[in-house]
PDB file of N, CA and C in Angstrom:
ATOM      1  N   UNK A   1      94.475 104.268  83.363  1.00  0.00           N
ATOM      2  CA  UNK A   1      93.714 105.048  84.319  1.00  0.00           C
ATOM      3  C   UNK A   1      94.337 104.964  85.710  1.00  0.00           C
ATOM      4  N   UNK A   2      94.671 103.771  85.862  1.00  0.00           N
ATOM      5  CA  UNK A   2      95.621 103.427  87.455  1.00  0.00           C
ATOM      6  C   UNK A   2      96.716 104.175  87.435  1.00  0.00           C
ATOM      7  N   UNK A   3      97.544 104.458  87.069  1.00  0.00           N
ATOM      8  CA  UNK A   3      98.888 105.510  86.610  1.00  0.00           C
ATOM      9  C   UNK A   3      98.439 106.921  87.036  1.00  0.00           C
ATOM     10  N   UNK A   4      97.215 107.086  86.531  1.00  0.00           N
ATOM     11  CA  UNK A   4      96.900 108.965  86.130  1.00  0.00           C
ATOM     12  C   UNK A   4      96.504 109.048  87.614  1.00  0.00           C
ATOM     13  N   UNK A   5      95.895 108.369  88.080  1.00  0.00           N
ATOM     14  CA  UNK A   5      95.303 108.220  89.651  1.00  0.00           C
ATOM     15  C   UNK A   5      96.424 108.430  90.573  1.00  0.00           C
ATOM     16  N   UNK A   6      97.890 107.558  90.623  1.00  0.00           N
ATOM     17  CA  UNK A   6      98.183 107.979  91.088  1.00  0.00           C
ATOM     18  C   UNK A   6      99.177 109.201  90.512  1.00  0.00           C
ATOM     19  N   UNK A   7      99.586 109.401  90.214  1.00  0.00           N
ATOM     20  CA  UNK A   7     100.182 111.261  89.243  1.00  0.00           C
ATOM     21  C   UNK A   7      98.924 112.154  90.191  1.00  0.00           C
ATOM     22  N   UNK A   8      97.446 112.149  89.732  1.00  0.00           N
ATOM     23  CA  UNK A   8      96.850 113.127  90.393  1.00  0.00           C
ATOM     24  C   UNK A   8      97.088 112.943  92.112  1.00  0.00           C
ATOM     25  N   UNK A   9      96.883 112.285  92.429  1.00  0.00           N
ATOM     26  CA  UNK A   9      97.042 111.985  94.330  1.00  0.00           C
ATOM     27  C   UNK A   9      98.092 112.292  94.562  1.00  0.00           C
ATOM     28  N   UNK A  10      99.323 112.524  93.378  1.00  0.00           N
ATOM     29  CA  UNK A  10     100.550 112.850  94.059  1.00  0.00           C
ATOM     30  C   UNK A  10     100.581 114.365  94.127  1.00  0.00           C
ATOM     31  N   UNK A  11      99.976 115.141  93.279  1.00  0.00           N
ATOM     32  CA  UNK A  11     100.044 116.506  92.218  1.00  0.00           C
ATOM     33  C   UNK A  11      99.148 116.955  93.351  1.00  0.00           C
ATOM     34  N   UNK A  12      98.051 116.329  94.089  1.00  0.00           N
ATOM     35  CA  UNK A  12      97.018 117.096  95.291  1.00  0.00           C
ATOM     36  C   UNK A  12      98.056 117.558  96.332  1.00  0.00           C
ATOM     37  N   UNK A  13      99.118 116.543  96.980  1.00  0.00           N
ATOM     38  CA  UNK A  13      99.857 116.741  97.877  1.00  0.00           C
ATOM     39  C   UNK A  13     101.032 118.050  98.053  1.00  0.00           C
ATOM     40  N   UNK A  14     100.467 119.240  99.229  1.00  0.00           N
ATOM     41  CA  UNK A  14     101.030 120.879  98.792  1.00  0.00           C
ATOM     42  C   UNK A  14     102.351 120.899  99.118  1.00  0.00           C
ATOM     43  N   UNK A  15     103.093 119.839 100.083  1.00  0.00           N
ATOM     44  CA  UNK A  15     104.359 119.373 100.954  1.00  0.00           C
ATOM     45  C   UNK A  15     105.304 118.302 100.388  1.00  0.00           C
ATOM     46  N   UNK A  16     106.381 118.786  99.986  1.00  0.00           N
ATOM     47  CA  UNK A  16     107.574 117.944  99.586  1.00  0.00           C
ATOM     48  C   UNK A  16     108.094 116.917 101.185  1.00  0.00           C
ATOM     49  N   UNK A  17     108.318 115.667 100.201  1.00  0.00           N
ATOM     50  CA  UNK A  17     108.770 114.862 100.864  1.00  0.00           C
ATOM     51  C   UNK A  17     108.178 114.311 102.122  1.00  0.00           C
ATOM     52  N   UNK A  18     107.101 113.799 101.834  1.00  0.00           N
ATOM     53  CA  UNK A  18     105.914 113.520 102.486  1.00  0.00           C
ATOM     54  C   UNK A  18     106.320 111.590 102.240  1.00  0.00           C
ATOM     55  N   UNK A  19     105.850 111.396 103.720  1.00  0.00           N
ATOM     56  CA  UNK A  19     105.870 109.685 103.186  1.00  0.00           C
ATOM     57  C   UNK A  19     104.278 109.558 102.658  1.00  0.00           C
ATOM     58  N   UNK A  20     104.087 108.550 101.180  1.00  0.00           N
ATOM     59  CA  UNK A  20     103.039 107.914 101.282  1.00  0.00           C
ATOM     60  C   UNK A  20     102.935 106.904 101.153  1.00  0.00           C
ATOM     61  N   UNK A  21     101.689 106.238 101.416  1.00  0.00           N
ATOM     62  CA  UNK A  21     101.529 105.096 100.930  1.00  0.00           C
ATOM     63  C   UNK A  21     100.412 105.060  99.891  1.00  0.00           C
ATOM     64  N   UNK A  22     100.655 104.324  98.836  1.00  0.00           N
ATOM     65  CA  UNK A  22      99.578 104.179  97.454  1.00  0.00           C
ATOM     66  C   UNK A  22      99.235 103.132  97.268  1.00  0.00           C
ATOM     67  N   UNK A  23      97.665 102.601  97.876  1.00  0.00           N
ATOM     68  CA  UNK A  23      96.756 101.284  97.490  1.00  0.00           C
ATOM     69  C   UNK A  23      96.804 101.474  96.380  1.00  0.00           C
ATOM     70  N   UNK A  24      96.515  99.923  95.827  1.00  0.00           N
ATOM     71  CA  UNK A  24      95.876 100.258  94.279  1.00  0.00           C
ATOM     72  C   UNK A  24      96.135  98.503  93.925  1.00  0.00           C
ATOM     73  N   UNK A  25      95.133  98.348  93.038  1.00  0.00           N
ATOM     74  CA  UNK A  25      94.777  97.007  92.646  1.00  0.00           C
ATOM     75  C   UNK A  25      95.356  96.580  91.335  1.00  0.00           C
ATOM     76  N   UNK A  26      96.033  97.656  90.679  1.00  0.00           N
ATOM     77  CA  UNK A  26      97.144  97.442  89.372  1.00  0.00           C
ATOM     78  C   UNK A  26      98.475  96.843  89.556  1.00  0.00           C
ATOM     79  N   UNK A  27      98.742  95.590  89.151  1.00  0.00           N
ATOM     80  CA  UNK A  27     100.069  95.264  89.564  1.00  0.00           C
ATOM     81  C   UNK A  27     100.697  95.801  88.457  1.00  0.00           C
ATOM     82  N   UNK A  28     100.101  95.993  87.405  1.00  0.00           N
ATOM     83  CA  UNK A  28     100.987  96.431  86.095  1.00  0.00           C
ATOM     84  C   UNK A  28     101.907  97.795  86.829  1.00  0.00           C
ATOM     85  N   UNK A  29     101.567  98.598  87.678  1.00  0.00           N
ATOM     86  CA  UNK A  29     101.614 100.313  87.974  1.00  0.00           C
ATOM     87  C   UNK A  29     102.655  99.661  89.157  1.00  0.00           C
ATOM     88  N   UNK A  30     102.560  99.224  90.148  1.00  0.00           N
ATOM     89  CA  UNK A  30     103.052  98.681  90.956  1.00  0.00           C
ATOM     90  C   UNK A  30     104.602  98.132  91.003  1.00  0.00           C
ATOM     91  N   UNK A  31     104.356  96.230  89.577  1.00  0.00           N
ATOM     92  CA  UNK A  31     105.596  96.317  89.541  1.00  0.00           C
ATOM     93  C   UNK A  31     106.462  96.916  88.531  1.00  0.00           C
ATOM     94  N   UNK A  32     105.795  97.961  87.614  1.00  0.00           N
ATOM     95  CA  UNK A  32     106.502  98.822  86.628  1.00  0.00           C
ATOM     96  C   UNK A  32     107.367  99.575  87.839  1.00  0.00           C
ATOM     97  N   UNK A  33     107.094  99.861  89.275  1.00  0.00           N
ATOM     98  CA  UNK A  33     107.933 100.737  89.370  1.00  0.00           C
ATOM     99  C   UNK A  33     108.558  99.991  90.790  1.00  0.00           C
ATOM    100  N   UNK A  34     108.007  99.132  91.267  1.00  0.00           N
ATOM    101  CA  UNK A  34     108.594  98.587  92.101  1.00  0.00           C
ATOM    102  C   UNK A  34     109.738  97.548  92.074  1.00  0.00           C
ATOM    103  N   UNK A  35     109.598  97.422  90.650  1.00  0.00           N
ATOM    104  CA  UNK A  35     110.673  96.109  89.859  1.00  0.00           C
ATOM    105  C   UNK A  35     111.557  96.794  88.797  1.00  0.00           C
ATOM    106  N   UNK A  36     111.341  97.966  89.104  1.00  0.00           N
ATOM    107  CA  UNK A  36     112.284  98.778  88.186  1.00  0.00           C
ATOM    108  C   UNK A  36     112.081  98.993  86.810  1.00  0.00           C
ATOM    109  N   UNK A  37     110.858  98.275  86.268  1.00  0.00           N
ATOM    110  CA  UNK A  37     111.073  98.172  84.706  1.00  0.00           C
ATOM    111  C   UNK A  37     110.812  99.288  84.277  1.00  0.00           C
ATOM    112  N   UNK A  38     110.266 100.699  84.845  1.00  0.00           N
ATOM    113  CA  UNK A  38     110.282 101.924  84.135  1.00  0.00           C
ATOM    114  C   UNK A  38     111.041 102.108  83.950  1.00  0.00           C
ATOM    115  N   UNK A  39     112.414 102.147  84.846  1.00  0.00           N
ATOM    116  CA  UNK A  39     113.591 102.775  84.486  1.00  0.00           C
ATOM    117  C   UNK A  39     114.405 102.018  82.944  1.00  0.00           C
ATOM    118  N   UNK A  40     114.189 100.958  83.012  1.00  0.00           N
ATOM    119  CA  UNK A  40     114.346 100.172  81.933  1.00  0.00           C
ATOM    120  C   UNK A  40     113.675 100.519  80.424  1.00  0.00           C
ATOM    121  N   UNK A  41     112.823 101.166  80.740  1.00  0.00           N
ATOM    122  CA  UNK A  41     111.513 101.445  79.201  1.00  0.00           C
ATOM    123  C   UNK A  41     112.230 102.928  79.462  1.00  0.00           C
ATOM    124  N   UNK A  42     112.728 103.560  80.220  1.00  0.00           N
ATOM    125  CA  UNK A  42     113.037 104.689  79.690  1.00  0.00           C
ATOM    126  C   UNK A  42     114.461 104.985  79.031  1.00  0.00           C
ATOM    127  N   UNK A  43     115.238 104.051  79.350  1.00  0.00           N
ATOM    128  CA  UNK A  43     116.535 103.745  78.543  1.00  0.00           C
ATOM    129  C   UNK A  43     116.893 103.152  77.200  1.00  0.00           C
ATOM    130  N   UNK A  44     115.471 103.290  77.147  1.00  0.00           N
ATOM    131  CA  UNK A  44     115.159 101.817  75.909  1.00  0.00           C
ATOM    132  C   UNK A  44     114.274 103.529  75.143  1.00  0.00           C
ATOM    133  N   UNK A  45     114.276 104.480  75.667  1.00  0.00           N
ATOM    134  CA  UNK A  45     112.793 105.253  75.215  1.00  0.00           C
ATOM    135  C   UNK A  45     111.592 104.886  74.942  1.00  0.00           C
ATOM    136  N   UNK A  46     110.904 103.980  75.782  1.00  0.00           N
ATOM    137  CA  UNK A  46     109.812 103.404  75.631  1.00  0.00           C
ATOM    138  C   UNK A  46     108.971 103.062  74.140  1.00  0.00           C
ATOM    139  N   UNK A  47     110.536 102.461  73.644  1.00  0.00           N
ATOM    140  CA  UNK A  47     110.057 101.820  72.626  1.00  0.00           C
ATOM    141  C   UNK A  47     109.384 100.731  72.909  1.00  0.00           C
ATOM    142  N   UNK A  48     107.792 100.852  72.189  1.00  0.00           N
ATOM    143  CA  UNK A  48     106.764  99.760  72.553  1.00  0.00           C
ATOM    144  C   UNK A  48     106.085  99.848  73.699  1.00  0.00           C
ATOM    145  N   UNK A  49     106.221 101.011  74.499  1.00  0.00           N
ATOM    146  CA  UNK A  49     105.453 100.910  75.444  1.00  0.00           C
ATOM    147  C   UNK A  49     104.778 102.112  75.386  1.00  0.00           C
ATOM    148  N   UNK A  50     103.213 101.997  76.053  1.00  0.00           N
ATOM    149  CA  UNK A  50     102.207 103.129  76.194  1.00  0.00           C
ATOM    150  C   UNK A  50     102.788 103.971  77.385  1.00  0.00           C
ATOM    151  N   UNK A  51     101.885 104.920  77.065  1.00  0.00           N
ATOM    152  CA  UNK A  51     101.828 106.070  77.995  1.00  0.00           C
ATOM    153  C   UNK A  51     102.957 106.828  78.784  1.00  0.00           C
ATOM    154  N   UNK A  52     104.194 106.785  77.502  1.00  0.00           N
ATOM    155  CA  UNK A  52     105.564 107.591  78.116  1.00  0.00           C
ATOM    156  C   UNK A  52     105.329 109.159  78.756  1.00  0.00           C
ATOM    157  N   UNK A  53     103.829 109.663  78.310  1.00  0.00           N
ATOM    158  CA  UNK A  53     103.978 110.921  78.975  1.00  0.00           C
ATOM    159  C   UNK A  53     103.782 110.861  80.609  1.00  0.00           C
ATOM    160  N   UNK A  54     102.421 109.960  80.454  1.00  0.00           N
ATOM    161  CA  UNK A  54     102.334 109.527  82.224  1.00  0.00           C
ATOM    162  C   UNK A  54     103.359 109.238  83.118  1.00  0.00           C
ATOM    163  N   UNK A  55     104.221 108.067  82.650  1.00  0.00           N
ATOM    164  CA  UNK A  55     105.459 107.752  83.172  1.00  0.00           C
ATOM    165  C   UNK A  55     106.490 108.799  83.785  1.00  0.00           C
ATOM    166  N   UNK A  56     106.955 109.160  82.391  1.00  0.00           N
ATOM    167  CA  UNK A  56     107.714 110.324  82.485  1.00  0.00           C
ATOM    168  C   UNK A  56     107.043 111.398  83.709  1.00  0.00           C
ATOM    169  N   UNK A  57     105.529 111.822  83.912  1.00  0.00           N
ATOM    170  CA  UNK A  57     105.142 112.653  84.924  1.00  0.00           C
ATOM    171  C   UNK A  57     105.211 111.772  86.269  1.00  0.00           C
ATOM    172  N   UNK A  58     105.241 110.975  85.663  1.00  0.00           N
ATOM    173  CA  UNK A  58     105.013 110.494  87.699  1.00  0.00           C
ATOM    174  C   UNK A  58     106.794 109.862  87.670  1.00  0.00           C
ATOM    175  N   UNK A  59     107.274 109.795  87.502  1.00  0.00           N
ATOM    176  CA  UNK A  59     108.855 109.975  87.615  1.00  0.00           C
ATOM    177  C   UNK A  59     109.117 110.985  88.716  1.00  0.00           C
ATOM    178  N   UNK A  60     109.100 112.349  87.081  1.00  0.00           N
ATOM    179  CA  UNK A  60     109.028 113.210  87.844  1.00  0.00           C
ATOM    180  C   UNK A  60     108.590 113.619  89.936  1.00  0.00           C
ATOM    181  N   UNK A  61     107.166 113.363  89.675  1.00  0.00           N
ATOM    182  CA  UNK A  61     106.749 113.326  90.872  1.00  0.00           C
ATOM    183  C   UNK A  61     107.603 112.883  91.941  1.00  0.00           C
ATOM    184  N   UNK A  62     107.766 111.111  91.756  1.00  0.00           N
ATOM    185  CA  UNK A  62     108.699 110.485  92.717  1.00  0.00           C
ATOM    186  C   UNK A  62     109.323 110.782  93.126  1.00  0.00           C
ATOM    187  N   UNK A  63     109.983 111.985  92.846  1.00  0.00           N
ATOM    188  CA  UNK A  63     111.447 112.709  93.468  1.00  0.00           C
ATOM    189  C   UNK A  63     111.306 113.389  94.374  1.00  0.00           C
ATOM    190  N   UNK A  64     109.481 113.597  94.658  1.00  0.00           N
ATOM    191  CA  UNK A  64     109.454 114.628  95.439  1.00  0.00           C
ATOM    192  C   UNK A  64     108.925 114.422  96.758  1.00  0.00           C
ATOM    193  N   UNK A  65     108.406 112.666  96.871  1.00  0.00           N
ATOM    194  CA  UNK A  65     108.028 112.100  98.397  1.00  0.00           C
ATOM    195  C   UNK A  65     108.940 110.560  98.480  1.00  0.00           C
ATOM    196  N   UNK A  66     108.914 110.541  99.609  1.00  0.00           N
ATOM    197  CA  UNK A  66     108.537 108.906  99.764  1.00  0.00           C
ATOM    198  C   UNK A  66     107.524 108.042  99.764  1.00  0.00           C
ATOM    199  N   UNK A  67     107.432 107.013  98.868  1.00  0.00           N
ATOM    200  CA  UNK A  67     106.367 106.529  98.422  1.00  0.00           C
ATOM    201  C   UNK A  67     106.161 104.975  98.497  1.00  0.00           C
ATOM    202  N   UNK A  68     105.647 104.099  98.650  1.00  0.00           N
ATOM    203  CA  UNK A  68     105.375 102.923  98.742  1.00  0.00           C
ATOM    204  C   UNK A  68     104.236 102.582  98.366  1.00  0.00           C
ATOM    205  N   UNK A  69     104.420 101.025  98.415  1.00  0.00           N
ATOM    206  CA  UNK A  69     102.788 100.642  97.412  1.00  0.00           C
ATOM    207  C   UNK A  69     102.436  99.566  98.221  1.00  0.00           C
ATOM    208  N   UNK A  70     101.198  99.726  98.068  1.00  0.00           N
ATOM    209  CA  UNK A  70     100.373  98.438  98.596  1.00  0.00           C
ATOM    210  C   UNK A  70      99.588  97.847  97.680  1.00  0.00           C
ATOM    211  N   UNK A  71      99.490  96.570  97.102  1.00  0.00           N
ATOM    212  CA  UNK A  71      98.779  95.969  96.545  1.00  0.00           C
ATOM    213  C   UNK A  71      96.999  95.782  97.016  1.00  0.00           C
ATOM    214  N   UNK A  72      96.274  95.710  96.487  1.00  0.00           N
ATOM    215  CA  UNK A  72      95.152  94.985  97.576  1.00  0.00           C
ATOM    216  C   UNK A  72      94.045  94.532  96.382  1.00  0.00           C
ATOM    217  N   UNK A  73      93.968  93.200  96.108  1.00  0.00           N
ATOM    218  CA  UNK A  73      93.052  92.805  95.316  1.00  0.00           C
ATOM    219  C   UNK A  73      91.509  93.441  94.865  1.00  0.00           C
ATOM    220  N   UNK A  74      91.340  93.718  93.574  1.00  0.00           N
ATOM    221  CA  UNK A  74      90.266  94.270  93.204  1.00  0.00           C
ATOM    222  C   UNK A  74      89.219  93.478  93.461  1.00  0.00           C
ATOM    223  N   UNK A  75      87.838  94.119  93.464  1.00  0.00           N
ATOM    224  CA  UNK A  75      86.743  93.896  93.302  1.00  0.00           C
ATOM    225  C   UNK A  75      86.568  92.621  94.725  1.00  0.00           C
ATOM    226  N   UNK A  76      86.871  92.683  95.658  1.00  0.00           N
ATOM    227  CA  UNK A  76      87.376  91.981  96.835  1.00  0.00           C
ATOM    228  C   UNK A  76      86.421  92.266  97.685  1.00  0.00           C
ATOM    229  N   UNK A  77      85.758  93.405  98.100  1.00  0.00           N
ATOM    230  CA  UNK A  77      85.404  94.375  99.164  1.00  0.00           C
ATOM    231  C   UNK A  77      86.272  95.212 100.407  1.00  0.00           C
ATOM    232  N   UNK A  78      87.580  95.939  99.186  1.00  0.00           N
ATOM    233  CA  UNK A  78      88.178  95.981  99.868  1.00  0.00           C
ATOM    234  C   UNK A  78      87.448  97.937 100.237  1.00  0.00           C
ATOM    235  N   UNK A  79      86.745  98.856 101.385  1.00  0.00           N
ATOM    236  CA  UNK A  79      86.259  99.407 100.923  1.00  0.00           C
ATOM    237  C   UNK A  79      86.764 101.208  99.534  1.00  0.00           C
ATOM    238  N   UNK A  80      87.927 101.002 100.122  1.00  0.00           N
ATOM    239  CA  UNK A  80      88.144 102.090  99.167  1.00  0.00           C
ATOM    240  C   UNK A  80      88.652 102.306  98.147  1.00  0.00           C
ATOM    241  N   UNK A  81      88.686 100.937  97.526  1.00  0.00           N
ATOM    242  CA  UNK A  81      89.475 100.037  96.223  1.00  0.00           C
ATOM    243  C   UNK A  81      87.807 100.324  95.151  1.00  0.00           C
ATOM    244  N   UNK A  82      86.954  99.700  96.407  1.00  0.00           N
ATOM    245  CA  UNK A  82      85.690  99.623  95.813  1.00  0.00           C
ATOM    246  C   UNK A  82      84.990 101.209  95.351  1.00  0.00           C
ATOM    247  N   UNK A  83      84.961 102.247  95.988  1.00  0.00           N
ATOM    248  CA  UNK A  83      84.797 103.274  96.036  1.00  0.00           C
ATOM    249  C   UNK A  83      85.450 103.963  94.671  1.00  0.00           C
ATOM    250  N   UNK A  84      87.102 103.442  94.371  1.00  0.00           N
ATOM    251  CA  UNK A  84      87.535 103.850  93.508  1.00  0.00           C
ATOM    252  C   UNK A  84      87.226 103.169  92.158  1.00  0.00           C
ATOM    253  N   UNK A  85      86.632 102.181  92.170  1.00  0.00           N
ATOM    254  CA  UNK A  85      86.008 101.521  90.750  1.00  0.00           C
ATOM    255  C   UNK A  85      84.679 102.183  90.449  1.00  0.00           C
ATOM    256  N   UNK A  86      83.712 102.552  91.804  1.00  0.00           N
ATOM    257  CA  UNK A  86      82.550 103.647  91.409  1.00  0.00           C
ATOM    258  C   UNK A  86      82.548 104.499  90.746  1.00  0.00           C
ATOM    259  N   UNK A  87      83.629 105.479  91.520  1.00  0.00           N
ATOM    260  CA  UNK A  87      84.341 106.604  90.508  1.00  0.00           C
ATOM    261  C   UNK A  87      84.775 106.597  89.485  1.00  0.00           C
ATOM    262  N   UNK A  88      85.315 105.387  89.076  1.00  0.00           N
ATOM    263  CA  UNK A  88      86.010 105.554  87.257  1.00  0.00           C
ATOM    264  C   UNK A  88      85.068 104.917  87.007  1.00  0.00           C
ATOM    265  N   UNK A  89      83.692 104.138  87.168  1.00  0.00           N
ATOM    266  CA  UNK A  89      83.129 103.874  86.040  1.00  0.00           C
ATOM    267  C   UNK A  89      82.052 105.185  85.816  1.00  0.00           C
ATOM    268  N   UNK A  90      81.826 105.750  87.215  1.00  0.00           N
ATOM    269  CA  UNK A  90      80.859 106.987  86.853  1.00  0.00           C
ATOM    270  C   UNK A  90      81.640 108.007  86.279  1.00  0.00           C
ATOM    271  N   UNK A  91      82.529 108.202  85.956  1.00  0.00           N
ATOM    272  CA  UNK A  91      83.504 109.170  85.571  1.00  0.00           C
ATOM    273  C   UNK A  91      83.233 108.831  83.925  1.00  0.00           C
ATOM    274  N   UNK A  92      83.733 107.235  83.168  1.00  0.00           N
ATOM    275  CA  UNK A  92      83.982 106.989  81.937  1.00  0.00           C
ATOM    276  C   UNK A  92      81.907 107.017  81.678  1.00  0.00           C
ATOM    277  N   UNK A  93      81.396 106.830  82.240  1.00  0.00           N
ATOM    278  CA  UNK A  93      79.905 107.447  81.363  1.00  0.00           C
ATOM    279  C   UNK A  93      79.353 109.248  81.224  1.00  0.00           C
ATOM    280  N   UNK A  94      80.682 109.762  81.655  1.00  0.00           N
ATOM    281  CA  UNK A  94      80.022 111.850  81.411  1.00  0.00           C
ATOM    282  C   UNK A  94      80.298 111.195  80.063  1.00  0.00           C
ATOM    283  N   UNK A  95      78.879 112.778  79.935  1.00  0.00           N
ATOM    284  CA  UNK A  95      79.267 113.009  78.828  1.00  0.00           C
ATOM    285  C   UNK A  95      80.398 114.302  78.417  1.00  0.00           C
ATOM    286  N   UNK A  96      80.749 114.440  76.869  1.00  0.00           N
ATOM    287  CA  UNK A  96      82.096 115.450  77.158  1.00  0.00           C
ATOM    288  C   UNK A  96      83.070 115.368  77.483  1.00  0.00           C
ATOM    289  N   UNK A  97      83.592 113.892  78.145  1.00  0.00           N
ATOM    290  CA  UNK A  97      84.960 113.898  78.662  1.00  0.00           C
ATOM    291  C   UNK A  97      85.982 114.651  77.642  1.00  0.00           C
ATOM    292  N   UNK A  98      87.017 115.526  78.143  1.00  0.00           N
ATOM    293  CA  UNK A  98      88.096 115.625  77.814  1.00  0.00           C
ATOM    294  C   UNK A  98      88.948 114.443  76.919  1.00  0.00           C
ATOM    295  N   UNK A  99      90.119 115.275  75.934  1.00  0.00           N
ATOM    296  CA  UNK A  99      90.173 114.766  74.716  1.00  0.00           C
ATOM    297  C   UNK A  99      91.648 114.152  75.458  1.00  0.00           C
ATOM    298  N   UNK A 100      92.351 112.724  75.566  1.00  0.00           N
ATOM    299  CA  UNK A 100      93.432 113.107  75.994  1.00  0.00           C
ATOM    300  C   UNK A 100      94.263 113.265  74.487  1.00  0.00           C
ATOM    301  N   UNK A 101      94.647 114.831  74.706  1.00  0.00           N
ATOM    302  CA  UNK A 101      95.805 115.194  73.630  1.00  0.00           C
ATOM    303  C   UNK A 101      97.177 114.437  73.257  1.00  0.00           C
ATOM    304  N   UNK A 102      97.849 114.105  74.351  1.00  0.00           N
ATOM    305  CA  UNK A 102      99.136 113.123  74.421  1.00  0.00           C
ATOM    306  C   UNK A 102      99.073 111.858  73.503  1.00  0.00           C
ATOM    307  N   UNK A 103      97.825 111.345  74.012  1.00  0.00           N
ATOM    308  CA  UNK A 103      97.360 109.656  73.693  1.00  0.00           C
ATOM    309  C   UNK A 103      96.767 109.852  72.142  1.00  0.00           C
ATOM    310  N   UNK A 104      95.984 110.613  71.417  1.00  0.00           N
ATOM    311  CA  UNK A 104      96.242 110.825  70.657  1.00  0.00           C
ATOM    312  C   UNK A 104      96.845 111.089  69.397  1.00  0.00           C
ATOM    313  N   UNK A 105      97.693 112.234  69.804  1.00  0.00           N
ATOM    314  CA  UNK A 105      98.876 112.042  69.373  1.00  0.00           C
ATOM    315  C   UNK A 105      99.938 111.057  69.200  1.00  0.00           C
ATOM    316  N   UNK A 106     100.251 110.339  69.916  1.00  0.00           N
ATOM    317  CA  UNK A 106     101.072 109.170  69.663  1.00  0.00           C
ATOM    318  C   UNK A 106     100.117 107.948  69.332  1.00  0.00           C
ATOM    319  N   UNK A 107      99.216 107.952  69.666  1.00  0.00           N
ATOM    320  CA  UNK A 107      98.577 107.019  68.774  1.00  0.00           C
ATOM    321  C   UNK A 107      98.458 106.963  67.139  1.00  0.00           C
ATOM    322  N   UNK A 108      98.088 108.060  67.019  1.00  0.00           N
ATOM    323  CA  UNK A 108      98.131 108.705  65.424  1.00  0.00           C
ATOM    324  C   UNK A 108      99.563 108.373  64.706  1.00  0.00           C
ATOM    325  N   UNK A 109     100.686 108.236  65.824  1.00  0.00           N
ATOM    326  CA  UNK A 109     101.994 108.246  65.258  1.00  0.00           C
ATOM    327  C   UNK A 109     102.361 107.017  65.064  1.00  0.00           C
ATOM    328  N   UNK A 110     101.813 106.418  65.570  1.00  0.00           N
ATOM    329  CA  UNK A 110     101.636 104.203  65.347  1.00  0.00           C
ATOM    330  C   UNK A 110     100.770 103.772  64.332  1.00  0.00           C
ATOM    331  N   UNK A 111      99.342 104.625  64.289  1.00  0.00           N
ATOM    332  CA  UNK A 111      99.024 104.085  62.656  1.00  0.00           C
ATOM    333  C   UNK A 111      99.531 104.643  61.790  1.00  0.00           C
ATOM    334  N   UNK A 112     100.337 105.729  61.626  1.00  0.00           N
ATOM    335  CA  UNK A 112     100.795 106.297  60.379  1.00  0.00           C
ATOM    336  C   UNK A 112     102.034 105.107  59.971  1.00  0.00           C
ATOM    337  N   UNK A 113     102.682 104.403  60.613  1.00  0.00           N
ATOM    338  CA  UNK A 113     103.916 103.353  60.788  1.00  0.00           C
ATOM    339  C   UNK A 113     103.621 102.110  59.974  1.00  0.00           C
TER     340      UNK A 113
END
């Protein structure tokens, strides 16, 4: 969910090559790309690893600002860390959510294995 968050915040932005900066309380998202290991899972074709479509889109993206990350511990009071845990938990109780097609699909392709 931390990944897609930022892909959408990048996908809102109408101006190439924009500096940003991206809070976020995922170090997984952070040092996947701050330590290089995406580039690594993609040479490898993310054998064993989830969510190559996400990746692969926010790759993409990257090319198109400057970007930096800020860490900032969850559930802290940090206020808009907090704001963003409101939102995904009121988000994961709709009803109807959307099917993700991608995740699916390759999921289906790991139990068939």
């Amino acid at each position: 969910m931390e990944l897609l968050a930022v892909i959408k915040g990048l996908e809102a932005l109408k101006n190439p090559k924009q500096n940003v900066t991206i809070f976020s309380d995922s170090k997984y998202v952070i040092d996947a790309i701050e330590k290089r290991w995406v580039h690594g899972w993609v040479a490898k074709g993310f054998k064993d690893k989830k969510n190559k479509d996400l990746w692969l889109r926010y790759l993409e993206l990257s090319k198109l600002h400057n970007i930096k990350f800020n860490w900032v511990r969850g559930h802290n009071g940090h206020p808009e860390n907090e704001r963003c845990d409101e939102l995904a938990v009121a988000a994961g109780k709709q009803k109807n959510l959307l099917i993700d097609s991608v995740f699916e699909m390759e999921n289906a392709k790991v139990n068939l294995l």
